[in-house]
Protein backbone atom coordinates (compact mmCIF):
# COMPACT_ATOMS: atom_id res chain seq x y z
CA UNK A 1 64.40 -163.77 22.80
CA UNK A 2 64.07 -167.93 23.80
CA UNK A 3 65.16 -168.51 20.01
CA UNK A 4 68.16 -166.46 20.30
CA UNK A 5 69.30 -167.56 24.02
CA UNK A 6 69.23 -171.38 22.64
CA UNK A 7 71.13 -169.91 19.67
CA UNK A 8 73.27 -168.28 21.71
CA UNK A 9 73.95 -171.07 24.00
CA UNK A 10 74.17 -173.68 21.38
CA UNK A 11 77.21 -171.74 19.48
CA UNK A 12 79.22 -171.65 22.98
CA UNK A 13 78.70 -175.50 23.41
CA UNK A 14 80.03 -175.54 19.87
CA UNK A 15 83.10 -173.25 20.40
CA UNK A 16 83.52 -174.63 24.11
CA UNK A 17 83.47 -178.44 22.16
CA UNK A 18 86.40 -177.07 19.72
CA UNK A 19 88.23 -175.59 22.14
CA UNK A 20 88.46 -178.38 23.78
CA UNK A 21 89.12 -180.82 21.02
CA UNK A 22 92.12 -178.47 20.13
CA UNK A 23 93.76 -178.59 23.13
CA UNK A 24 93.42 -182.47 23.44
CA UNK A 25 94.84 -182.80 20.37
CA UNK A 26 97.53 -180.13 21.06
CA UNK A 27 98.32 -182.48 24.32
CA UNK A 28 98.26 -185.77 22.64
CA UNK A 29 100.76 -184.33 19.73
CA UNK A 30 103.05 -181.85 19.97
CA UNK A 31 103.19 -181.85 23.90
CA UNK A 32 103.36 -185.68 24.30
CA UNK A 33 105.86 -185.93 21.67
CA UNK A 34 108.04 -182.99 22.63
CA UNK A 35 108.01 -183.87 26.03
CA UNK A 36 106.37 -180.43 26.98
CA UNK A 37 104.57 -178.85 29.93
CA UNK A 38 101.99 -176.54 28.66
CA UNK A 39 102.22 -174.87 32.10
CA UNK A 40 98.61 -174.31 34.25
CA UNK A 41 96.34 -177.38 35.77
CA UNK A 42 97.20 -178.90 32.19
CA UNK A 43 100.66 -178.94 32.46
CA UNK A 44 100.57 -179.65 36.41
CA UNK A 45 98.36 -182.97 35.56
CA UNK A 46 100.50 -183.84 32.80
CA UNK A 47 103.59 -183.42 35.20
CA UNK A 48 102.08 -185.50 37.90
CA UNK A 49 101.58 -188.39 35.06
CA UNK A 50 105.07 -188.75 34.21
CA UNK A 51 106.08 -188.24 37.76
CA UNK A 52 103.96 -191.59 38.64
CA UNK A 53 105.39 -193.11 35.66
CA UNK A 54 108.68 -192.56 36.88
CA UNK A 55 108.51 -193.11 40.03
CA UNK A 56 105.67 -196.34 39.99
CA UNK A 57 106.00 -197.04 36.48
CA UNK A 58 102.57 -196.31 36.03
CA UNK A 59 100.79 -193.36 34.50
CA UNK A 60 97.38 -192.69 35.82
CA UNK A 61 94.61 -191.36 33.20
CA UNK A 62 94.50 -187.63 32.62
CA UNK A 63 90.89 -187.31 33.94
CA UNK A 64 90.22 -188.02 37.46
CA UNK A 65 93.96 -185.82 37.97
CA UNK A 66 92.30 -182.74 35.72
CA UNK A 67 88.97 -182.59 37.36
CA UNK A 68 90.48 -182.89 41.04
CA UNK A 69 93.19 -180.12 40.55
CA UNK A 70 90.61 -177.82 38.98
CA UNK A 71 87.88 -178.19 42.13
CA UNK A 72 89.09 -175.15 43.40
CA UNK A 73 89.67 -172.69 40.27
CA UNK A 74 85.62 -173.68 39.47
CA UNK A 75 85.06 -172.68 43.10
CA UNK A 76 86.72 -169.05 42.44
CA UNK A 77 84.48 -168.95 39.55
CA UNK A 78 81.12 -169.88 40.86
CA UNK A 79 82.00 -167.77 44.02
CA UNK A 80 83.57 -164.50 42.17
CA UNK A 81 83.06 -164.27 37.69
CA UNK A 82 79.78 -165.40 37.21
CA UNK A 83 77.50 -168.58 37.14
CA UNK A 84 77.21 -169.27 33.52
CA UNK A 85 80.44 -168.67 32.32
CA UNK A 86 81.82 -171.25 35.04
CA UNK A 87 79.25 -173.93 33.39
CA UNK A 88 80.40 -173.49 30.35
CA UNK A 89 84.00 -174.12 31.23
CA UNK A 90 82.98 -176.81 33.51
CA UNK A 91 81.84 -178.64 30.13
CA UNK A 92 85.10 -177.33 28.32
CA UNK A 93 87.28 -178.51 31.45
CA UNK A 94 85.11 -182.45 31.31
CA UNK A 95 85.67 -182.75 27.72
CA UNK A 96 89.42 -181.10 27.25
CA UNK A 97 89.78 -184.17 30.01
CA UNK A 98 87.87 -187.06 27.80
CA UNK A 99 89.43 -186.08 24.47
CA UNK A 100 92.70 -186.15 26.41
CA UNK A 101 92.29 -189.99 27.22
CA UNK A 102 90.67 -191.11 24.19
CA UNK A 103 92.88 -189.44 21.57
CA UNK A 104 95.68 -191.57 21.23
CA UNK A 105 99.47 -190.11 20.65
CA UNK A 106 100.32 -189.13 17.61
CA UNK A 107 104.10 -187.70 16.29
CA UNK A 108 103.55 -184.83 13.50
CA UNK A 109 107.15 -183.69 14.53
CA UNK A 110 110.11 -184.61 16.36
CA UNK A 111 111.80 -181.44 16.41
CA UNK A 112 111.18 -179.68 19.45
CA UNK A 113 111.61 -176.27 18.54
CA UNK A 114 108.97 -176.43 16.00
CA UNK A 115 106.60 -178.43 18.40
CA UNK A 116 107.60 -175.99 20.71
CA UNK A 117 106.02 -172.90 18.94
CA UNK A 118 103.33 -174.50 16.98
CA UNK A 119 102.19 -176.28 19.97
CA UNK A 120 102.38 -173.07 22.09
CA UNK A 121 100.69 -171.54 18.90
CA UNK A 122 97.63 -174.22 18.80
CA UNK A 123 97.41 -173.99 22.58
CA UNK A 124 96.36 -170.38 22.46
CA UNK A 125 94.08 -170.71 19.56
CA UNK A 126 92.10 -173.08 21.55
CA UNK A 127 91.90 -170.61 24.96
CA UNK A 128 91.08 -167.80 23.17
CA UNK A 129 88.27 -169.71 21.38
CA UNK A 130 86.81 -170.30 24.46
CA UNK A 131 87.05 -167.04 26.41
CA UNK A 132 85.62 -165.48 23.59
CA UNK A 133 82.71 -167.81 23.34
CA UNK A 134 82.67 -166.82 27.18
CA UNK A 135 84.27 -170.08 28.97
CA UNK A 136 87.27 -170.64 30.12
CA UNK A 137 89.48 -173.79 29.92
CA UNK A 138 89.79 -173.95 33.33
CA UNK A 139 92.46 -173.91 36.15
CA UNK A 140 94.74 -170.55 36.39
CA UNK A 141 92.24 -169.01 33.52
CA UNK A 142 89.86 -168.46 36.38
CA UNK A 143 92.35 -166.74 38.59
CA UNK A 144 93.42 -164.92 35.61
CA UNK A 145 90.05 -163.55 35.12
CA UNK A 146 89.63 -163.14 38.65
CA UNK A 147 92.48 -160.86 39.20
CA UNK A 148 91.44 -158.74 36.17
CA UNK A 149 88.26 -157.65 37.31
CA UNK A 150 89.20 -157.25 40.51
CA UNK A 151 92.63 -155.22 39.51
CA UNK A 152 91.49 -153.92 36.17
CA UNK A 153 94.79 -155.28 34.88
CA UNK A 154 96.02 -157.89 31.88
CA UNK A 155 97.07 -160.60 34.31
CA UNK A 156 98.16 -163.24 31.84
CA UNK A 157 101.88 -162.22 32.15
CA UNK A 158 101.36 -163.25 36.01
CA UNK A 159 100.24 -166.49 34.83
CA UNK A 160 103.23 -166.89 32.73
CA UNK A 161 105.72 -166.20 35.77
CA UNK A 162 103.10 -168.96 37.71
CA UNK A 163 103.57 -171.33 35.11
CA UNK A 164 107.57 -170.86 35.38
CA UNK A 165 107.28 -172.30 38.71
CA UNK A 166 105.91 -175.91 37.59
CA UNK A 167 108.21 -175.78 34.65
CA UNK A 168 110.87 -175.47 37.23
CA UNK A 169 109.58 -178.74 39.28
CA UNK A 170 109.62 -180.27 35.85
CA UNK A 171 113.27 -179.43 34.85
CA UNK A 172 114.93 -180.66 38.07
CA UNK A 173 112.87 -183.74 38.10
CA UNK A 174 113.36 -184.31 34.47
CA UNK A 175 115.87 -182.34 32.71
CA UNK A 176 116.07 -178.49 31.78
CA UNK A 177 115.69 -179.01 27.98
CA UNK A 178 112.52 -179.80 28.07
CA UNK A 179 111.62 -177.40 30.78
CA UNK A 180 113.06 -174.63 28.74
CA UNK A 181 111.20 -175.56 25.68
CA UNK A 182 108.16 -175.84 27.61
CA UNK A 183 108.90 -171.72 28.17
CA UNK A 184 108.91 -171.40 24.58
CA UNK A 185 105.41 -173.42 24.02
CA UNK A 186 104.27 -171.25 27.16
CA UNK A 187 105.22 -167.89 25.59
CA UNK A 188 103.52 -168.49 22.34
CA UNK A 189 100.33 -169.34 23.62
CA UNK A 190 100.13 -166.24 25.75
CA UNK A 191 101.22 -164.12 22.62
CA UNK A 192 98.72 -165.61 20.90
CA UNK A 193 95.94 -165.16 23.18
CA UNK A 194 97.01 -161.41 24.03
CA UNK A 195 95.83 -161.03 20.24
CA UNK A 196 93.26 -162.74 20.25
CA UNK A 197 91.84 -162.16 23.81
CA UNK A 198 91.32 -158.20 23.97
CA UNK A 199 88.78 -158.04 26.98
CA UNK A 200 91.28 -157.24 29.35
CA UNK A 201 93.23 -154.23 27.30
CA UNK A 202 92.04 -150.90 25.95
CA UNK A 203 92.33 -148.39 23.49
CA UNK A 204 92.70 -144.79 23.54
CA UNK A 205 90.55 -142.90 21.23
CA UNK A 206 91.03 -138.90 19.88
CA UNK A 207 88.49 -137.77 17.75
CA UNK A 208 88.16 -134.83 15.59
CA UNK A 209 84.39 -134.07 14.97
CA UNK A 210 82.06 -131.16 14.14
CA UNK A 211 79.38 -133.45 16.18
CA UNK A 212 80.74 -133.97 19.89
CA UNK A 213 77.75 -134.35 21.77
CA UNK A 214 76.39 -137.02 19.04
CA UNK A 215 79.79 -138.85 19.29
CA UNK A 216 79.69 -138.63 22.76
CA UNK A 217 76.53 -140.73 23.01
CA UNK A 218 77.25 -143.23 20.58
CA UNK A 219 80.32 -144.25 22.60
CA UNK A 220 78.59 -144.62 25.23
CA UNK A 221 75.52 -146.45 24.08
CA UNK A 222 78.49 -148.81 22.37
CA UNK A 223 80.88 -149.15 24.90
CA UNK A 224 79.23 -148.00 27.91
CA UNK A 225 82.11 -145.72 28.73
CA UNK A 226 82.05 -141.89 28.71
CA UNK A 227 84.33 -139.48 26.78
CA UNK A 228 85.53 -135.67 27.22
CA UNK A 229 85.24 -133.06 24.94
CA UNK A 230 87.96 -131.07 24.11
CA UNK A 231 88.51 -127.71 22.33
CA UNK A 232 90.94 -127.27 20.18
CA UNK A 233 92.38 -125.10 17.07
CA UNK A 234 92.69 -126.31 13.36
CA UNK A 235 96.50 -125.53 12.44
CA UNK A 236 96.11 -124.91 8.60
CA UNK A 237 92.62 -123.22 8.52
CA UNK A 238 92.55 -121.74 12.04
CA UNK A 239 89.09 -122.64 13.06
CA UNK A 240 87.48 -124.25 16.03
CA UNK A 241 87.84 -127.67 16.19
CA UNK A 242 86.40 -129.91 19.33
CA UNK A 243 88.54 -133.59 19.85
CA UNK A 244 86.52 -136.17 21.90
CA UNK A 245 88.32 -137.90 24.18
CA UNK A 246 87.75 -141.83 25.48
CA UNK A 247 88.96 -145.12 26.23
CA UNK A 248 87.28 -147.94 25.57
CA UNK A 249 87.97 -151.83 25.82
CA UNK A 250 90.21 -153.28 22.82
CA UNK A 251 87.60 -155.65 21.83
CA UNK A 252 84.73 -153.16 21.54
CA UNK A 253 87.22 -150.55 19.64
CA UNK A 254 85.91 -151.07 15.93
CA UNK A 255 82.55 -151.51 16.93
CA UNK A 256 83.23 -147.77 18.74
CA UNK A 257 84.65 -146.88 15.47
CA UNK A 258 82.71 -147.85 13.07
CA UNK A 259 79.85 -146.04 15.13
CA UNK A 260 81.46 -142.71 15.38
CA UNK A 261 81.72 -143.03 11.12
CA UNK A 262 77.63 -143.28 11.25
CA UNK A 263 77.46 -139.93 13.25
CA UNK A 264 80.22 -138.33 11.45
CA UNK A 265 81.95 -139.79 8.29
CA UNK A 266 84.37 -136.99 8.13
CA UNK A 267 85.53 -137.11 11.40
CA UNK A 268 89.43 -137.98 11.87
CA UNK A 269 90.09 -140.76 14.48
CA UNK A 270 93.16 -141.41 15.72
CA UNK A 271 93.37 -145.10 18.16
CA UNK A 272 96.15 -146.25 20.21
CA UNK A 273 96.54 -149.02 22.34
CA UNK A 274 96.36 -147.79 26.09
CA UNK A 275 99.70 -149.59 28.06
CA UNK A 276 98.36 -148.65 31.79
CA UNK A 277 95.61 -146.76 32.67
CA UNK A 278 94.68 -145.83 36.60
CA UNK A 279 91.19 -145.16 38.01
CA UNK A 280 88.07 -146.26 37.70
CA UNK A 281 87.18 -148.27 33.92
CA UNK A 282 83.81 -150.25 33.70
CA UNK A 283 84.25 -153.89 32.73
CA UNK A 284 81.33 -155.96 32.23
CA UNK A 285 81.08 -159.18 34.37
CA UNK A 286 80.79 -162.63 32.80
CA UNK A 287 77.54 -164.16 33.94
């Protein structure tokens, strides 16, 4: 058990460490050269930099801005999601900050629409690596999380409208263009991470077995959710037929699946995502 909690422990680092990489290098290319605002404590930091630059003719380093702005999104963490998982993005949130100074600008691009969406593209490769190494990158993915448990709701699109405020602040103080692109960038990433982050969304599953009860308890030893058992009439034969009934998260769906096939390999199973769901849905807590 020791052996596999290092393991375990030494593939976040790893995943946190790439995460963070990405994004650095997402900030020192495509958003330094397009002029961008990746929206979040990244975008707000990189917005207060340019508005010392323009204002002092100075820009300060991305660090000591990063790490102040995110004091109180680690705070919501280590008070409300869980211990570990706030650690770990404390790391990803210190390096993210350090590649960000050390990497130095570099143009793959100059056209903005493309920096736009490959940018916004990279940017949500590199969050979704980390919440699914379970860390965060810090700042609004905190509250994010936060309002998710405590709402049972996808809350990213909320971010997006949050983030729509600092790209406002950013187009009057230094033109639209950019701001709108930055909406672009913005909208890609959170695309990207709605398929690659599935914690948060769920899918409805109706399955046609002979073996209910068995089915039944392989859900919930998978998912830890229950299911309801339904019965039903075969159309073409006419014979009793019984259709379990569940929800389960999005991410733990095949697992689910390929589960029920053990019990039952001629069962028919029929999974669609869930858009809203009301009452009460057990998520798991990060630690």
């Amino acid at each position: 058990m020791k052996k596999t909690a290092i393991a375990q422990s030494a593939l976040t680092l790893l995943a946190v460490t790439a995460g963070a990489f990405l994004m650095a290098l997402n900030t020192k290319t495509f958003v330094s050269t397009g002029g961008l605002y990746p929206g979040g404590i990244t975008g707000l930091t990189i917005l207060l930099q340019r508005a010392c630059n323009m204002a002092f003719h100075v820009t300060p380093p991305f660090t000591p801005i990063n790490l102040l702005l995110n004091v109180v999104p680690v705070y919501i963490g280590f008070r409300y999601i869980g211990k570990q998982f706030t650690l770990y993005s404390c790391v990803m949130i210190v390096l993210n900050s350090v590649f960000t100074d050390l990497i130095p600008d570099s143009v793959i691009t100059q056209d903005v629409l493309l920096i736009s969406i490959f940018g916004g593209i990279l940017n949500g490769v590199a969050i979704s690596i980390c919440l699914n190494a379970g860390a965060t990158s810090g700042g609004t993915d905190f509250i994010s999380i936060y309002l998710s448990e405590k709402s049972n709701m996808d809350s990213f699109y909320l971010i997006l409208g949050f983030n729509a405020v600092i790209l406002c602040i950013a187009g009057i103080l230094f033109g639209w263009d950019k701001a709108l692109y930055s909406i672009l960038f913005q909208y890609a990433s959170t695309m990207v991470l709605h398929l690659m982050y599935k914690k948060f969304q769920q899918s409805t599953l109706f399955i046609v077995t002979n073996r209910p009860a068995e089915v039944c308890q392989v859900i919930y030893a998978v998912s830890q959710h229950g299911a309801t058992i339904l019965d039903g009439e075969g159309a073409y034969e006419h014979c009793e037929r019984q259709m379990v009934y569940s929800v389960v998260s999005a991410a733990q769906a095949k697992k689910v699946i390929h589960a029920v096939q053990k019990v039952d390999a001629s069962a028919f199973i029929n999974e669609i995502k869930t858009q809203k769901l009301r009452g009460r849905f057990y998520v798991p807590k990060e630690k």
